[in-house]
N, C-alpha and C. Protein backbone atom coordinates (compact mmCIF):
# COMPACT_ATOMS: atom_id res chain seq x y z
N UNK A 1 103.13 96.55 107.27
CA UNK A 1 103.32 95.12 107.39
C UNK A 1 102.16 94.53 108.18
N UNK A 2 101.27 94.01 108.15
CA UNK A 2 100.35 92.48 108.20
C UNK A 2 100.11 92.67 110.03
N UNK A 3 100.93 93.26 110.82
CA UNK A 3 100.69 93.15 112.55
C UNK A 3 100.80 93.69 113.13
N UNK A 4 99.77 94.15 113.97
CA UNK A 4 98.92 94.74 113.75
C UNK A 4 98.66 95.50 113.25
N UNK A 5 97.53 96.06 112.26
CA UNK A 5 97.14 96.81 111.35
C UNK A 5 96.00 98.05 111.22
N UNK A 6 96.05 98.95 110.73
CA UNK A 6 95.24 100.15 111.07
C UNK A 6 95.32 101.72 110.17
N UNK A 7 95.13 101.85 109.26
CA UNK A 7 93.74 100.96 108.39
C UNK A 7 94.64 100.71 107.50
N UNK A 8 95.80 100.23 106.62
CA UNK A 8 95.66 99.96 105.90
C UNK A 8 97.27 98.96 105.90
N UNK A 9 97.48 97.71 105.20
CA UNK A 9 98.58 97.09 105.44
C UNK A 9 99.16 96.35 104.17
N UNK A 10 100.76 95.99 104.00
CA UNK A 10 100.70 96.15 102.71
C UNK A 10 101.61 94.48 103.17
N UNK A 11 101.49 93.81 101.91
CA UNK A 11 101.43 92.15 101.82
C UNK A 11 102.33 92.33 101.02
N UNK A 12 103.82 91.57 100.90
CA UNK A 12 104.68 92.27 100.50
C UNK A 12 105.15 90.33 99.98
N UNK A 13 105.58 90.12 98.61
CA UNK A 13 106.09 88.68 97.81
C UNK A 13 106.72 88.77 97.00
N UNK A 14 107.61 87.22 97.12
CA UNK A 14 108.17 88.00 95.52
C UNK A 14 108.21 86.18 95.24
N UNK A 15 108.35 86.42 93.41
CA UNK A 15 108.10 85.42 92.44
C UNK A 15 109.37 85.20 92.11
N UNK A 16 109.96 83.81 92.19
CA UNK A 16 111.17 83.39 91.59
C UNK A 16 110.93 82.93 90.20
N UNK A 17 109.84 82.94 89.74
CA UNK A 17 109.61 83.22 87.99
C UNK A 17 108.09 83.30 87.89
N UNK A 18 107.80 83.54 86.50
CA UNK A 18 106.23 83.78 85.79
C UNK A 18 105.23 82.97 86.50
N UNK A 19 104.14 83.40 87.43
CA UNK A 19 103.15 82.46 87.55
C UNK A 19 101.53 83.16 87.69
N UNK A 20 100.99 82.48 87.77
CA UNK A 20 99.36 83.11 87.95
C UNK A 20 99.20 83.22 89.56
N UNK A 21 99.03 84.61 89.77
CA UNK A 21 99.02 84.88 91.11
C UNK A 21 97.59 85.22 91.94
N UNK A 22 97.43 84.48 92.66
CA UNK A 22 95.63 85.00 93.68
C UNK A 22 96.56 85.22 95.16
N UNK A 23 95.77 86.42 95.33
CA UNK A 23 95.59 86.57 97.14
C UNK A 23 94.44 87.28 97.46
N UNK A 24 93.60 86.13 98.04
CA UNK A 24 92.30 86.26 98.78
C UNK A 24 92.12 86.70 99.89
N UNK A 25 91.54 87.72 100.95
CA UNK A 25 91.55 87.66 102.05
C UNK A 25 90.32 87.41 102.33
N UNK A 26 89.86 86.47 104.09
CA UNK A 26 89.18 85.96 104.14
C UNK A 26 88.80 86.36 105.79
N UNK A 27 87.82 86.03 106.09
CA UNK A 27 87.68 86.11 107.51
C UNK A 27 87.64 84.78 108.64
N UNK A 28 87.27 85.45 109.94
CA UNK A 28 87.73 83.65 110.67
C UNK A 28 87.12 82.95 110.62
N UNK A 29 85.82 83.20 109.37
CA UNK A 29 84.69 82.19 109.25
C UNK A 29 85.14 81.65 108.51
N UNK A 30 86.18 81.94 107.26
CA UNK A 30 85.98 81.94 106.16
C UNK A 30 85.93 82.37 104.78
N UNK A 31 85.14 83.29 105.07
CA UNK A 31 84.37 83.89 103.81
C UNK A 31 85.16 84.57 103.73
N UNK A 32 84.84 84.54 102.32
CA UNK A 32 86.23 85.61 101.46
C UNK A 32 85.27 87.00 101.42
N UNK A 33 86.43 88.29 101.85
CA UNK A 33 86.26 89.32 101.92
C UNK A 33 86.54 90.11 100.61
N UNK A 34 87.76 89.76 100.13
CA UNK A 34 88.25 90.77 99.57
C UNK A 34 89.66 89.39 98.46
N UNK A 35 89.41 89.96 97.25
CA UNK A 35 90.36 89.21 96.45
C UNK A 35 90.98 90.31 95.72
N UNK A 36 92.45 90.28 96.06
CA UNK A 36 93.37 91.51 96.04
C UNK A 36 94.09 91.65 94.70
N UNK A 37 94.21 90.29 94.08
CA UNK A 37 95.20 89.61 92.82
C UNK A 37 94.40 88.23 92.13
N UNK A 38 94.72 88.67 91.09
CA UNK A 38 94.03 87.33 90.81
C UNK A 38 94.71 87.34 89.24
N UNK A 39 96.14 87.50 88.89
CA UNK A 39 96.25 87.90 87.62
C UNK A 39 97.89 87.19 87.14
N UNK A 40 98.41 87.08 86.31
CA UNK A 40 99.84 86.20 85.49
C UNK A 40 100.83 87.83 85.78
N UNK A 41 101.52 87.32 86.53
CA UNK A 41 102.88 87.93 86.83
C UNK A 41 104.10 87.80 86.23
N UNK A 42 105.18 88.37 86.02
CA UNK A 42 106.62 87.84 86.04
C UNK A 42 107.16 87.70 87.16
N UNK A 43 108.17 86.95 87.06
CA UNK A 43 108.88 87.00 88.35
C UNK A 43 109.33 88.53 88.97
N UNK A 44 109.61 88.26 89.99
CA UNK A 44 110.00 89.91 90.80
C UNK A 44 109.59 89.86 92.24
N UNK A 45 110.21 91.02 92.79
CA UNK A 45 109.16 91.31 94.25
C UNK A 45 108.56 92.35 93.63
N UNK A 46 107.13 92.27 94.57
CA UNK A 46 106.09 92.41 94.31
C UNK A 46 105.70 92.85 95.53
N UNK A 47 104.34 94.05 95.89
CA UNK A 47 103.78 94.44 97.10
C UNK A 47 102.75 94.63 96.57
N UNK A 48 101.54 94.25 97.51
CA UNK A 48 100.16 95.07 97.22
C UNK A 48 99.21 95.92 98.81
N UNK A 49 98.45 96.66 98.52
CA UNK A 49 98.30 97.35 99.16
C UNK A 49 96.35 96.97 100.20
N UNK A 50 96.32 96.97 100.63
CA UNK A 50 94.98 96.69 101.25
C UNK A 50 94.15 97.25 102.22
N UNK A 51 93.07 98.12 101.88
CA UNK A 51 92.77 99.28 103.08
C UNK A 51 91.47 98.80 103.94
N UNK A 52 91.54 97.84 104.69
CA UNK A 52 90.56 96.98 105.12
C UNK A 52 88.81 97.33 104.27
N UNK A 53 88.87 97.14 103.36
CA UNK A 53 87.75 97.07 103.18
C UNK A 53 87.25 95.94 101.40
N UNK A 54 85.99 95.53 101.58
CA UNK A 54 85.32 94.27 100.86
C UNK A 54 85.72 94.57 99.61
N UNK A 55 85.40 93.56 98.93
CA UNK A 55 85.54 93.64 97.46
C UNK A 55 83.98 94.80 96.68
N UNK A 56 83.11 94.80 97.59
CA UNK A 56 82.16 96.51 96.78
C UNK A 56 82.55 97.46 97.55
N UNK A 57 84.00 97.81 98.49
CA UNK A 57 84.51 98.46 98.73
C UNK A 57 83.99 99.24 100.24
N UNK A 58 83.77 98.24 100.78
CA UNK A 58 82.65 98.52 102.05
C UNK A 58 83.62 98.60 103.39
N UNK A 59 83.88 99.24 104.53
CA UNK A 59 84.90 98.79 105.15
C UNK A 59 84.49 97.51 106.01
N UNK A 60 85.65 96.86 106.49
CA UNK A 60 85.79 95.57 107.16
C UNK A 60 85.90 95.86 109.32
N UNK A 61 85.08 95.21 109.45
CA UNK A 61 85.39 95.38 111.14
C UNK A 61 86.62 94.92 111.42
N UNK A 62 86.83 95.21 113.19
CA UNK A 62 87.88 95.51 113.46
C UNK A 62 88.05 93.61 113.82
N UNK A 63 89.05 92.91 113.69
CA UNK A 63 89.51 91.16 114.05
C UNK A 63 90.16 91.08 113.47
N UNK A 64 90.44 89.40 113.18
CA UNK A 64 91.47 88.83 112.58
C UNK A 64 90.94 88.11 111.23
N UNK A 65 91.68 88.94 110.50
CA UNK A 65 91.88 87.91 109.06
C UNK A 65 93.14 87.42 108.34
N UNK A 66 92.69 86.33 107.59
CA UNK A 66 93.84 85.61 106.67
C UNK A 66 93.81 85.75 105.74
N UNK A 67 95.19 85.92 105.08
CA UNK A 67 95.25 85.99 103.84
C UNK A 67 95.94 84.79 102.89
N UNK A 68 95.65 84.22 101.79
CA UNK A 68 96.28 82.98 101.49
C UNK A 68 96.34 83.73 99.78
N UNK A 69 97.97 83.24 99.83
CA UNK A 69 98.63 83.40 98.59
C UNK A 69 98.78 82.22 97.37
N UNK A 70 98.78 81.88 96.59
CA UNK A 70 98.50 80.89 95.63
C UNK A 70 99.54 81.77 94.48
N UNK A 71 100.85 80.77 94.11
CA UNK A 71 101.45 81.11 93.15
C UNK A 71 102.08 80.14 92.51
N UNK A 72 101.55 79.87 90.95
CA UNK A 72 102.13 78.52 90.64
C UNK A 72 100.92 77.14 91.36
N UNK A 73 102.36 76.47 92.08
CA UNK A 73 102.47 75.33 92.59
C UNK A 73 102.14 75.60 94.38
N UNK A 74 102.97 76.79 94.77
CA UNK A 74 103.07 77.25 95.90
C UNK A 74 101.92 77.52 96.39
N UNK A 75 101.32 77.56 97.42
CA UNK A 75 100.17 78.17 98.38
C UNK A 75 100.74 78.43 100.04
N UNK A 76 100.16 79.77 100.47
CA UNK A 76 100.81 79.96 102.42
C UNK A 76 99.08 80.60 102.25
N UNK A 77 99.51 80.63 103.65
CA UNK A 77 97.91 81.25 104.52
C UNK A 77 99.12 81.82 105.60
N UNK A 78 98.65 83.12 105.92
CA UNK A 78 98.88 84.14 106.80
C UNK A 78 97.82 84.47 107.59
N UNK A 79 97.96 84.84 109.49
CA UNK A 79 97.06 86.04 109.87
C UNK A 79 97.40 86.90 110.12
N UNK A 80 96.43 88.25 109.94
CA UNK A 80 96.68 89.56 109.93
C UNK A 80 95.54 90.04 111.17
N UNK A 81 95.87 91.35 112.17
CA UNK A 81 94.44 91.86 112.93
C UNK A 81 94.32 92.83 112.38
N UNK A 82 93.21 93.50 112.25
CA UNK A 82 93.06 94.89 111.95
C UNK A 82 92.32 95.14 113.90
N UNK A 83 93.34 96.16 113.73
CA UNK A 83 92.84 97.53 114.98
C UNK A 83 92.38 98.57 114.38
N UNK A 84 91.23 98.62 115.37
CA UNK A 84 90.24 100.25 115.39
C UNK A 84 90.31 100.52 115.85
């Protein structure tokens, strides 16, 4: 679960029907690190898995990042720390 984290933490949703799902994680600048989902779901719960590291698969230092979910209509922003 998302607090504190080390190395790897799992983002856990669920869909009350069919939608196009993104979850980006980003850092406290900003910049997107890592885009986890980006794909048309059915409804369900749903988990995905995330082992701190970039989208060319590089690992991520140790702070705080957010993650923001986009489903449908819906959008949240979460923070997460990773400990080293």
């Amino acid at each position: 679960y998302p607090n504190p984290f080390n190395p790897t933490t799992t983002l856990r949703y669920d869909l009350p029907e069919h939608a196009s799902v993104s979850i980006i994680i980003y850092d406290v600048m900003g910049r997107k690190v890592r885009s986890l989902v980006n794909t048309e779901q059915p409804a369900g719960y749903r988990y995905i898995r995330w082992d701190a590291t970039n989208d060319i698969g590089g690992p991520v230092s140790a702070g705080m990042y957010i993650y923001m979910i986009k489903a449908g209509d819906f959008t949240q922003t979460k923070k997460m720390v990773l400990l080293k």
